[in-house]
C-alpha atoms as a PDB file:
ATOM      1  CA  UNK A   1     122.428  51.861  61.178  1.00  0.00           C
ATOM      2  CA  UNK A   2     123.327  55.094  61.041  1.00  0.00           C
ATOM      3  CA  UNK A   3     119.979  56.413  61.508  1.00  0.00           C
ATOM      4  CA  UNK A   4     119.367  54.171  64.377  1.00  0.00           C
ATOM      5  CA  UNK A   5     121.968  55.977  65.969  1.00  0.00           C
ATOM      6  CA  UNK A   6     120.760  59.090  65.996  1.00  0.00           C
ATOM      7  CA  UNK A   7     117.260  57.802  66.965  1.00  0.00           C
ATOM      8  CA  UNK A   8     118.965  56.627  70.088  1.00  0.00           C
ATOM      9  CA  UNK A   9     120.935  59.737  71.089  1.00  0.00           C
ATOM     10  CA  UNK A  10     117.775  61.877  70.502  1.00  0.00           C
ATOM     11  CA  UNK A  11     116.057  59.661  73.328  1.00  0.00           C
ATOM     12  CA  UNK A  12     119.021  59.603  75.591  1.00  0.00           C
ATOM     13  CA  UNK A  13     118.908  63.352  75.318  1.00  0.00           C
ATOM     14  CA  UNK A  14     115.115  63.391  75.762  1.00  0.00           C
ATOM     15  CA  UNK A  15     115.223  61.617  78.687  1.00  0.00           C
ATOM     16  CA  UNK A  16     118.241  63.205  80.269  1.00  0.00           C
ATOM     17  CA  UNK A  17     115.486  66.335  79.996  1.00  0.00           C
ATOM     18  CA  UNK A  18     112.659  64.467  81.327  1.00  0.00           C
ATOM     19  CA  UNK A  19     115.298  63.329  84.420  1.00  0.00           C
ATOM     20  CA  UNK A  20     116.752  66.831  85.105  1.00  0.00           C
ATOM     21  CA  UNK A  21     112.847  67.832  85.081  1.00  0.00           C
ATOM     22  CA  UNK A  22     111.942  65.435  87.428  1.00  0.00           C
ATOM     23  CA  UNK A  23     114.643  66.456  89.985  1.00  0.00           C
ATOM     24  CA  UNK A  24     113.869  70.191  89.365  1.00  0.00           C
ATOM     25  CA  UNK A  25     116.969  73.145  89.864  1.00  0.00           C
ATOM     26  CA  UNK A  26     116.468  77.082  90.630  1.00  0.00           C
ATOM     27  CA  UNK A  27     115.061  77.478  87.236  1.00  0.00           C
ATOM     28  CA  UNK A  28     114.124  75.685  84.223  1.00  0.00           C
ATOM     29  CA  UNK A  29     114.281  77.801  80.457  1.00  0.00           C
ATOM     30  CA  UNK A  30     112.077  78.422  78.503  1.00  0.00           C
ATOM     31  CA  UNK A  31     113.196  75.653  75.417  1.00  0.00           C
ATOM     32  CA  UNK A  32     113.439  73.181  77.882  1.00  0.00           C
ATOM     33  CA  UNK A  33     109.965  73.589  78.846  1.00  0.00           C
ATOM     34  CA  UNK A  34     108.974  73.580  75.226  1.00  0.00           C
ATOM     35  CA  UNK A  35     111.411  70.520  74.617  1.00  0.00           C
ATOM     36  CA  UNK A  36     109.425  68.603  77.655  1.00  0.00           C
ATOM     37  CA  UNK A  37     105.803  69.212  75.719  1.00  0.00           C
ATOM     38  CA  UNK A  38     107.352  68.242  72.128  1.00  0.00           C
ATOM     39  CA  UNK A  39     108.490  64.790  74.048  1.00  0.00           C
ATOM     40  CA  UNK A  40     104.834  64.920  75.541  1.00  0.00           C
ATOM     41  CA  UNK A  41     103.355  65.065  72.368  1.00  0.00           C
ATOM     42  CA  UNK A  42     105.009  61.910  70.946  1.00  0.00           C
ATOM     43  CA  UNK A  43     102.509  58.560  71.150  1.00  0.00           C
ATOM     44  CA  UNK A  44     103.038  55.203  71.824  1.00  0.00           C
ATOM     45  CA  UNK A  45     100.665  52.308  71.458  1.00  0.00           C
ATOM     46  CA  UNK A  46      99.321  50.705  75.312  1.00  0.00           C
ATOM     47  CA  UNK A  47      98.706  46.878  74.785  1.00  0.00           C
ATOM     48  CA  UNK A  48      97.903  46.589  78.440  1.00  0.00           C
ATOM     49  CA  UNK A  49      94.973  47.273  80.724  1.00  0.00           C
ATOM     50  CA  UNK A  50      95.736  50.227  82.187  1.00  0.00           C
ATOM     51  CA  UNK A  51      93.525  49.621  85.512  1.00  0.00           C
ATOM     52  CA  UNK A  52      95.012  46.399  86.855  1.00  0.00           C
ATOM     53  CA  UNK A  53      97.315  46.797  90.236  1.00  0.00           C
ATOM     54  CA  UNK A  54      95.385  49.885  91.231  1.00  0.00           C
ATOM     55  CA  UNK A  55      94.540  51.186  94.861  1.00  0.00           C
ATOM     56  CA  UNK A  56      91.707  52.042  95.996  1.00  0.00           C
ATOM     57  CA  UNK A  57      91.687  55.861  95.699  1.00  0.00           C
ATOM     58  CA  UNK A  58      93.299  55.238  91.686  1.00  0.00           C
ATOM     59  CA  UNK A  59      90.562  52.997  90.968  1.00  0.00           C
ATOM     60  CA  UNK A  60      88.231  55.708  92.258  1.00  0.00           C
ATOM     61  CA  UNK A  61      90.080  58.599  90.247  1.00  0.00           C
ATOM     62  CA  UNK A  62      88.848  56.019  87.022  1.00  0.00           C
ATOM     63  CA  UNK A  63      85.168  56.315  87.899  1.00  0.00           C
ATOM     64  CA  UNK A  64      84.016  58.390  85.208  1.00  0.00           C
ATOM     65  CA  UNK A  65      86.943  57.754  82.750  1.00  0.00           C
ATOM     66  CA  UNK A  66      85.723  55.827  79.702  1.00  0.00           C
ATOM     67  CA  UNK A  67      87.514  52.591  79.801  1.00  0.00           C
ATOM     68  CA  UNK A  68      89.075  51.863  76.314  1.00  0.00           C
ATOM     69  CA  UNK A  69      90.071  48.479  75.433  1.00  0.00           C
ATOM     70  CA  UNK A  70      93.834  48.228  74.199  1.00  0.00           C
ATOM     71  CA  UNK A  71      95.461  48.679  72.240  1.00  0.00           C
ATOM     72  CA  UNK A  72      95.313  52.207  72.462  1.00  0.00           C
ATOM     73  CA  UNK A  73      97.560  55.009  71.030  1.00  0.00           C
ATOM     74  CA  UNK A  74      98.332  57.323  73.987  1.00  0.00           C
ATOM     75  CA  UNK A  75     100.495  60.354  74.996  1.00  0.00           C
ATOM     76  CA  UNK A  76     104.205  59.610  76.536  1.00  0.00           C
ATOM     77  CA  UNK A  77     103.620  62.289  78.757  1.00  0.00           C
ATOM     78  CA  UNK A  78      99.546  63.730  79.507  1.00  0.00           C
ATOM     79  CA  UNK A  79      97.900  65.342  82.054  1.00  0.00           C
ATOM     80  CA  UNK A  80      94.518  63.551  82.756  1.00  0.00           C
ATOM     81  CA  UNK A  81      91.254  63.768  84.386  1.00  0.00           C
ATOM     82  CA  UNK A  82      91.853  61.384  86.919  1.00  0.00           C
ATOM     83  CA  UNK A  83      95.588  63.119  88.101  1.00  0.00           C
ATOM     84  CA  UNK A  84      93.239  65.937  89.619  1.00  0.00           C
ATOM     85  CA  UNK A  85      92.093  65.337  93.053  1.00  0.00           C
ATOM     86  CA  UNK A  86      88.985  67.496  94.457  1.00  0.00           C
ATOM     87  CA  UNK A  87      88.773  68.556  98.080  1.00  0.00           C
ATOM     88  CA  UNK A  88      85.248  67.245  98.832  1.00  0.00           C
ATOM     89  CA  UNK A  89      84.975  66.903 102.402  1.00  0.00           C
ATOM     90  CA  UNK A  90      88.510  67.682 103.308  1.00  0.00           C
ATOM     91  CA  UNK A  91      88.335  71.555 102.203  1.00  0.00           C
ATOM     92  CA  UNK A  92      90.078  73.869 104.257  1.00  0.00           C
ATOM     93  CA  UNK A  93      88.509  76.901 105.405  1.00  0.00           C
ATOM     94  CA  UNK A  94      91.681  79.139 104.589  1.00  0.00           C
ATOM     95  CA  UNK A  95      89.795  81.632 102.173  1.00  0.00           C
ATOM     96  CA  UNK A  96      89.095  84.966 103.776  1.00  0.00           C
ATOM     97  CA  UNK A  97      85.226  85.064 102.978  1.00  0.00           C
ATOM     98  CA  UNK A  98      84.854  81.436 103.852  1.00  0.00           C
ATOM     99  CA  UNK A  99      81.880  81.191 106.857  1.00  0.00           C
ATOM    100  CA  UNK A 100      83.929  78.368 108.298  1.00  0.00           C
ATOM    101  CA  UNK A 101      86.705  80.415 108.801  1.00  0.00           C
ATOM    102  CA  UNK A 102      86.691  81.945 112.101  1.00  0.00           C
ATOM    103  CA  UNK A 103      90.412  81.908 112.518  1.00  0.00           C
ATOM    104  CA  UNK A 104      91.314  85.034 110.120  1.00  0.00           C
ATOM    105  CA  UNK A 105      93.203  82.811 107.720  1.00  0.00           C
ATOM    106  CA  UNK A 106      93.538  84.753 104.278  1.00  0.00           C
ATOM    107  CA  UNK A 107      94.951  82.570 101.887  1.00  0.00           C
ATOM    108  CA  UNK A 108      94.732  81.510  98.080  1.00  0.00           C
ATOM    109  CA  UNK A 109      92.888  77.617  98.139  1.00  0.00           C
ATOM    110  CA  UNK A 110      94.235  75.669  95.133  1.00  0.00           C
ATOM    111  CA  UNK A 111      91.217  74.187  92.587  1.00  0.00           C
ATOM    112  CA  UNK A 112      92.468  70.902  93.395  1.00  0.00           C
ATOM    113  CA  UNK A 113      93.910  69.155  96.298  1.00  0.00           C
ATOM    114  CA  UNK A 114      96.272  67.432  94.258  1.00  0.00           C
ATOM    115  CA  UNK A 115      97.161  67.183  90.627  1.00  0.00           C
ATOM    116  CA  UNK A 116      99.240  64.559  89.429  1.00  0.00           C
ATOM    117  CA  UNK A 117      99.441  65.608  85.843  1.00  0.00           C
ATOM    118  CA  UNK A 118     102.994  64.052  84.204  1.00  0.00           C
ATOM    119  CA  UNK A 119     103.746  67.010  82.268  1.00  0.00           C
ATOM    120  CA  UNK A 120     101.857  69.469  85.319  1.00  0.00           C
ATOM    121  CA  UNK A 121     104.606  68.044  87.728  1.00  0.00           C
ATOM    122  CA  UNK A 122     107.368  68.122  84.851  1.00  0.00           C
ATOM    123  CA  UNK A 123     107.040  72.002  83.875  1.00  0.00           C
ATOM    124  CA  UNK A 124     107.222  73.327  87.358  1.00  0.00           C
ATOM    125  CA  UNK A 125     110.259  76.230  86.528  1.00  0.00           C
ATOM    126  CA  UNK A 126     111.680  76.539  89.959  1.00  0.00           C
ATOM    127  CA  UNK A 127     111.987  72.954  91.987  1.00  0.00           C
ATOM    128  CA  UNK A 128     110.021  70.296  92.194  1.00  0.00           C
ATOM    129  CA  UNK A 129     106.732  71.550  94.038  1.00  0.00           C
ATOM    130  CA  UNK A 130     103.416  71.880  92.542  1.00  0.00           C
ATOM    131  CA  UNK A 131     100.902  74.717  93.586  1.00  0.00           C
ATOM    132  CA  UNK A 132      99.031  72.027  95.193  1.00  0.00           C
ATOM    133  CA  UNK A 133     101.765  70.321  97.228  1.00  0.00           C
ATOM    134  CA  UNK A 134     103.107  73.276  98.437  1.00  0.00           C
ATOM    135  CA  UNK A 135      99.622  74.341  99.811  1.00  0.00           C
ATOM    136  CA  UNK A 136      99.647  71.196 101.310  1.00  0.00           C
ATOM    137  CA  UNK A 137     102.780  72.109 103.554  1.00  0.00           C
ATOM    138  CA  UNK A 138     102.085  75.673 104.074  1.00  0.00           C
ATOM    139  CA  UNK A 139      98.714  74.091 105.278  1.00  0.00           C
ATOM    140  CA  UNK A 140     100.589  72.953 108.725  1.00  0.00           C
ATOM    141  CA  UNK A 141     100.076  75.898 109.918  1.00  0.00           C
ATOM    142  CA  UNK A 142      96.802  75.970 109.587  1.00  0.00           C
ATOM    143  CA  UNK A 143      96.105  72.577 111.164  1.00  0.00           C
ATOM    144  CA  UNK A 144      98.080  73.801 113.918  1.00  0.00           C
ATOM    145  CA  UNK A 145      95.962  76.894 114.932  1.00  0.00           C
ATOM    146  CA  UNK A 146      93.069  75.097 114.530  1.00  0.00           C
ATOM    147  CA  UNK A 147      94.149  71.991 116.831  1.00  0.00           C
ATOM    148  CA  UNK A 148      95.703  74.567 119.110  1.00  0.00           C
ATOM    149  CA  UNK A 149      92.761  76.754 119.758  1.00  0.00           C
ATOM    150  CA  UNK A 150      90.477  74.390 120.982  1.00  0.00           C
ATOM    151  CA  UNK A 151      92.850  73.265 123.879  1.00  0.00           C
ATOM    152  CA  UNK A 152      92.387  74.638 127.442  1.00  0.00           C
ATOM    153  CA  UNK A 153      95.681  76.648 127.630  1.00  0.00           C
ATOM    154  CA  UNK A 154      95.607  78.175 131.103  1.00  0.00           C
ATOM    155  CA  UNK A 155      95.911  82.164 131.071  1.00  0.00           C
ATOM    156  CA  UNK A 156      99.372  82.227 130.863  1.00  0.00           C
ATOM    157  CA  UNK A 157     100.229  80.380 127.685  1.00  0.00           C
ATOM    158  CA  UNK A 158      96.954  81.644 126.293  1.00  0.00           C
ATOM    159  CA  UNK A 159      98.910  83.405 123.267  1.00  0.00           C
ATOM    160  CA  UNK A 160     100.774  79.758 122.305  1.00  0.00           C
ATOM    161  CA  UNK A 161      97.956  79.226 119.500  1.00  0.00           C
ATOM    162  CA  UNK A 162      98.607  82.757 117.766  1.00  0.00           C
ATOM    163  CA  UNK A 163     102.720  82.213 118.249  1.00  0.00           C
ATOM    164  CA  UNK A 164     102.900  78.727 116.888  1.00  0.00           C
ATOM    165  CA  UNK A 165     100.749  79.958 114.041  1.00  0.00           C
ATOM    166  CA  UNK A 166     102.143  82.763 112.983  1.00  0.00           C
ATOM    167  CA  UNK A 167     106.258  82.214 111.767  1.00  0.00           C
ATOM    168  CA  UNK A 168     105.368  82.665 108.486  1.00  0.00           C
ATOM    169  CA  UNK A 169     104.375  85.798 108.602  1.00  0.00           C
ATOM    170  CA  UNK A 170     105.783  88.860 106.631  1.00  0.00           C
ATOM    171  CA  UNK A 171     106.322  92.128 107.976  1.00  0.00           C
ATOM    172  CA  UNK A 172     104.925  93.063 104.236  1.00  0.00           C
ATOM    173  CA  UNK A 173     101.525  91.325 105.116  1.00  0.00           C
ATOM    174  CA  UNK A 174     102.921  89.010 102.152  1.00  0.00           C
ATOM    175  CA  UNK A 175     102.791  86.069 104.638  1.00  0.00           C
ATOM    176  CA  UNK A 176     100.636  83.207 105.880  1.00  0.00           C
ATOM    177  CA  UNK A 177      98.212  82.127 106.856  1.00  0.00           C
ATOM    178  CA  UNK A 178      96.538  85.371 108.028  1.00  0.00           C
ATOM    179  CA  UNK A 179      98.983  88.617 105.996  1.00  0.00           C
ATOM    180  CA  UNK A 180      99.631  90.055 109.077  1.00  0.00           C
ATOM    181  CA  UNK A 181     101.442  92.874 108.846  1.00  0.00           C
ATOM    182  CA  UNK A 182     104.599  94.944 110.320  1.00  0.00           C
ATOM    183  CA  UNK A 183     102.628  95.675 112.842  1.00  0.00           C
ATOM    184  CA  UNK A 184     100.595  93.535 113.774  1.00  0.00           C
ATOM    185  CA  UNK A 185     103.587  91.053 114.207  1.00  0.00           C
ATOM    186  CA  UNK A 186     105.807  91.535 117.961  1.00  0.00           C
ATOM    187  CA  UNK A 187     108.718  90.640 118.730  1.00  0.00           C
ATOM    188  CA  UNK A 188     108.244  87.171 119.893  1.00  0.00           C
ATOM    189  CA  UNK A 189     106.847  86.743 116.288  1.00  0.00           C
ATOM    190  CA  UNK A 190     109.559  87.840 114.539  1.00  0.00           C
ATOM    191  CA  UNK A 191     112.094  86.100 116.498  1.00  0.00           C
ATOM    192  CA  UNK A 192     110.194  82.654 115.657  1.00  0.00           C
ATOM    193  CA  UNK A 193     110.108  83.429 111.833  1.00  0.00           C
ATOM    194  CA  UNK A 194     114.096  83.949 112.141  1.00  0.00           C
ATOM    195  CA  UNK A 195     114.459  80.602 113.896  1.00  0.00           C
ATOM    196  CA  UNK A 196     112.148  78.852 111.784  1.00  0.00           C
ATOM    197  CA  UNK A 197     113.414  79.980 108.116  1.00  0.00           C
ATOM    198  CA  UNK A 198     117.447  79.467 109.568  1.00  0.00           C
ATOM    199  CA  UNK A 199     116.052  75.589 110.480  1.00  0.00           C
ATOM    200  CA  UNK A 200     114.664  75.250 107.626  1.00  0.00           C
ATOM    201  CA  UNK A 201     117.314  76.438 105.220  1.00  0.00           C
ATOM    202  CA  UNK A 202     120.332  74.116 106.623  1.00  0.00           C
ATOM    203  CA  UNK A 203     117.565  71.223 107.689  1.00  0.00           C
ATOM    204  CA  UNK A 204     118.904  67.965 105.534  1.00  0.00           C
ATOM    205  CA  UNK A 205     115.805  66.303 105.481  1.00  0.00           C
ATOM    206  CA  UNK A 206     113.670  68.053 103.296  1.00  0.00           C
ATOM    207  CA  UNK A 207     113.230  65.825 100.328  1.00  0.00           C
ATOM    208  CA  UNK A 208     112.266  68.875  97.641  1.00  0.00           C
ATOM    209  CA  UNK A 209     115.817  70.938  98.330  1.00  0.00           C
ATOM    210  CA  UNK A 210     119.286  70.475  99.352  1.00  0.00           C
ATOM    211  CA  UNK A 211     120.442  72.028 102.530  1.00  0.00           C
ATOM    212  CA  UNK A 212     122.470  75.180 102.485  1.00  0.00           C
ATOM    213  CA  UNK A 213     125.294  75.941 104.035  1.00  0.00           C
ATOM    214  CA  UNK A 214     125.665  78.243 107.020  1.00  0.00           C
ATOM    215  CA  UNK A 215     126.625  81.362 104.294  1.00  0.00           C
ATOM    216  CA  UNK A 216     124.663  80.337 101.860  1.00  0.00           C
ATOM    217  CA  UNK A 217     121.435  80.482 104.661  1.00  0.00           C
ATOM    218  CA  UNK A 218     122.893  83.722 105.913  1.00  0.00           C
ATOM    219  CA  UNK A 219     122.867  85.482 102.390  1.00  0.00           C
ATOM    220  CA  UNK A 220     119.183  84.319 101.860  1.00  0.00           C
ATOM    221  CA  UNK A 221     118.214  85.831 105.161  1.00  0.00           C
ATOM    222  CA  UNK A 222     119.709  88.884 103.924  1.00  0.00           C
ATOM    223  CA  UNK A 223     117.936  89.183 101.207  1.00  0.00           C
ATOM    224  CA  UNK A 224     114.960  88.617 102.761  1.00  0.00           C
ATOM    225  CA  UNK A 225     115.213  91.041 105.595  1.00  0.00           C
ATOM    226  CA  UNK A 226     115.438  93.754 102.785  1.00  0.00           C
ATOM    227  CA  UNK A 227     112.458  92.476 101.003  1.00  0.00           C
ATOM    228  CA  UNK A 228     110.757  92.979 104.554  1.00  0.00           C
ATOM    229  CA  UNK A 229     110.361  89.549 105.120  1.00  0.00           C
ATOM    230  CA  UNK A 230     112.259  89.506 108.346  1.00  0.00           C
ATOM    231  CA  UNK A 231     113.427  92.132 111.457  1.00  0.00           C
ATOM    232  CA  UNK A 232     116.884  92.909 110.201  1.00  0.00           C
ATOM    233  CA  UNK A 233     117.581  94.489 113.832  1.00  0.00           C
ATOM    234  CA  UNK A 234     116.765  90.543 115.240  1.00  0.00           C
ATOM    235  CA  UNK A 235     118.874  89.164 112.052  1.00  0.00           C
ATOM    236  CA  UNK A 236     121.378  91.299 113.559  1.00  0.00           C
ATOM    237  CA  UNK A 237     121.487  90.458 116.614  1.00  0.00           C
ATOM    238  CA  UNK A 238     121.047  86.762 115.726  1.00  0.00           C
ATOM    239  CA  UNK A 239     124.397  86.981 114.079  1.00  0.00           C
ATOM    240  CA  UNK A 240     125.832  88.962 116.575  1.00  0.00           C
ATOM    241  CA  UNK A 241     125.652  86.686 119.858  1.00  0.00           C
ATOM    242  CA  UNK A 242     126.641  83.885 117.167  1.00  0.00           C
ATOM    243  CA  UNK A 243     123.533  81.641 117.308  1.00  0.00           C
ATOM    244  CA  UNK A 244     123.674  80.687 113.732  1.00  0.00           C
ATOM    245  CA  UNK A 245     127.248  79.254 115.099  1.00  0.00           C
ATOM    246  CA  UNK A 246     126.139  77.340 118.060  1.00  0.00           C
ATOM    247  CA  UNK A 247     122.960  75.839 116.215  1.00  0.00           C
ATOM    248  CA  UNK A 248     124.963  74.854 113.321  1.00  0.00           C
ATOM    249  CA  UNK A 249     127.651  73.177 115.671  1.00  0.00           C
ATOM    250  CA  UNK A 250     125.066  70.781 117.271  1.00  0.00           C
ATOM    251  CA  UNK A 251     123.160  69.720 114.669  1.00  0.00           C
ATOM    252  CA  UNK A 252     124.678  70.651 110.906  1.00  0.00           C
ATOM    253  CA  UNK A 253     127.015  68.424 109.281  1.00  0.00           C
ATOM    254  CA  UNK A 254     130.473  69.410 108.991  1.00  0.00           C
ATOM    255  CA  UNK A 255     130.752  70.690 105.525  1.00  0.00           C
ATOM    256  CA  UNK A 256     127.563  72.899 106.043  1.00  0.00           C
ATOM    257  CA  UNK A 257     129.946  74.777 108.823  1.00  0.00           C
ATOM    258  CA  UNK A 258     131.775  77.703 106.078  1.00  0.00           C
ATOM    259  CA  UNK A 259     132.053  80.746 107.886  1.00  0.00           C
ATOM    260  CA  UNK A 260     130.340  83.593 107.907  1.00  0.00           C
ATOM    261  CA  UNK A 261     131.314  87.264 107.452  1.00  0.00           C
ATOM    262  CA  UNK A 262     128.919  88.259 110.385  1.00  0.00           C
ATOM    263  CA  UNK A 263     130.148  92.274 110.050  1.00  0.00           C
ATOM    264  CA  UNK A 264     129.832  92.209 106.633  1.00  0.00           C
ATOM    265  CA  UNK A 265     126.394  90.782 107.061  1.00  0.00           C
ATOM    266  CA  UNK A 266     125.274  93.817 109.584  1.00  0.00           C
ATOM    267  CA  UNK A 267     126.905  96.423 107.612  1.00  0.00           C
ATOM    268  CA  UNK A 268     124.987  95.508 104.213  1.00  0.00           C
ATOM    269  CA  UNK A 269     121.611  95.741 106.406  1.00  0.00           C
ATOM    270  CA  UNK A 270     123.284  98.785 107.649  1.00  0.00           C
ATOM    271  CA  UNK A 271     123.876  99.766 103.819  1.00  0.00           C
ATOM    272  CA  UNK A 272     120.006  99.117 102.722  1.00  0.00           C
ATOM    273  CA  UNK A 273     118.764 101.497 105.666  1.00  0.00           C
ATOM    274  CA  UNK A 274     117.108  98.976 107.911  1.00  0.00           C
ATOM    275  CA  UNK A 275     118.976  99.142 111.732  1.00  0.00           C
ATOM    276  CA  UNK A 276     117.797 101.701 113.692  1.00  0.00           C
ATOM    277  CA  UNK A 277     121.038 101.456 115.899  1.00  0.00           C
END
């Protein structure tokens, strides 16, 4: 009895792991990661056939998988063949040297377009996105510049292609989908990749992160106007006229609406040497 009590708080434990895995955090350790492959390596015996109640595109992902008759011993957690997902025909041209590319993109194309691997998705150390899934949303803004470009903008909004594709830019060239750099980016750039990383911080609908408070959004922005990331003299003035404030009164919820020590927050800039007023 006594033994089968400790069998059962070992697997409440294990799967407390497995659930705190699942829902990711800023950072998973080290043990934990090498707790999650121990569980993986444990085996249990399938009396089922594994391929009944498949879609389509599952059933596919089984084409060349040998089908074994149960009952079969089998990993609780593995990483298989058919988790990994090729491109085929759906490829983007985002690598530099690509000939399809005639956009500039310059960016890192994942082996796969999706890997569903249990313990893959499990060991991510910082939230809950793979490689290949975030591709797939940084990818947007690829799909937009190429959609965009082949409309028949009249003269005057002929730069809207290059501006909608280009908040996610660096001023480090560390950006996407095209590392411009400092100066290749203007103003109208910069001012976009403020707006866009502020909405995107506090936005409540993102299902991989929580949103942030109006401080807690302000303090990343910081942070990432010192690692050249963003215009600290726009940050600055984007706290100064107080639209942070206004945005967050019309569409954040109430308890997203701390305050914000806005000349505190210009002085630290001020501190790291990046206002030139």
């Amino acid at each position: 009895m006594r033994h089968r009590q400790a069998e059962q708080n070992r697997l409440r434990d294990e799967f407390a792991l497995v659930a705190q895995a699942n829902t990711g955090g800023e950072f998973m350790a080290d043990e934990d990661v090498k707790r999650l492959e121990a569980i993986a390596e444990q085996t249990w015996l399938r009396h089922f056939d594994n391929r009944l109640g498949l879609s389509g595109d599952e059933q596919r992902q089984l084409t060349d998988v040998p089908e074994v008759a149960p009952p079969v011993e089998e990993r609780l957690l593995a990483d298989r063949p058919e988790h990994l997902f090729a491109w085929g025909e759906r490829k983007p041209p985002v690598v530099r040297d690509d000939p399809a590319n005639r956009w500039g993109f310059d960016m890192e194309l994942p082996e796969y377009s999706n890997n569903m691997g249990e313990l893959y998705n499990l060991r991510i150390a910082r939230g809950t996105l793979t490689t290949e899934e975030r591709f797939k949303i940084n990818e947007h803004i690829v799909q937009t510049l190429i959609m965009l470009s082949t409309l028949p903008f009249p003269k005057s909004l002929a730069q809207v292609p290059l501006l909608a594709a280009t908040h996610h830019e660096k001023l480090d060239g560390s950006g996407y989908p095209r590392r411009l750099t400092a100066e290749q980016l203007t103003v109208e750039d910069r001012v976009l990749a403020i707006a866009d990383i502020f909405e995107a911080l506090t936005a409540a609908d993102r299902p991989y992160k929580q949103a942030k408070t109006l401080s807690e959004s302000v303090k990343i922005m910081l942070f990432m106007a010192r690692d050249e990331h963003l215009d600290a003299n726009l940050l600055a003035l984007f706290l100064r006229t107080g639209v942070h404030r206004e945005y967050a009164k019309r569409f954040l919820a109430a308890e997203q609406l701390d305050e914000v020590d806005v000349e505190g927050s210009i002085a630290q800039l001020r501190q790291w040497g990046l206002l030139t007023d």
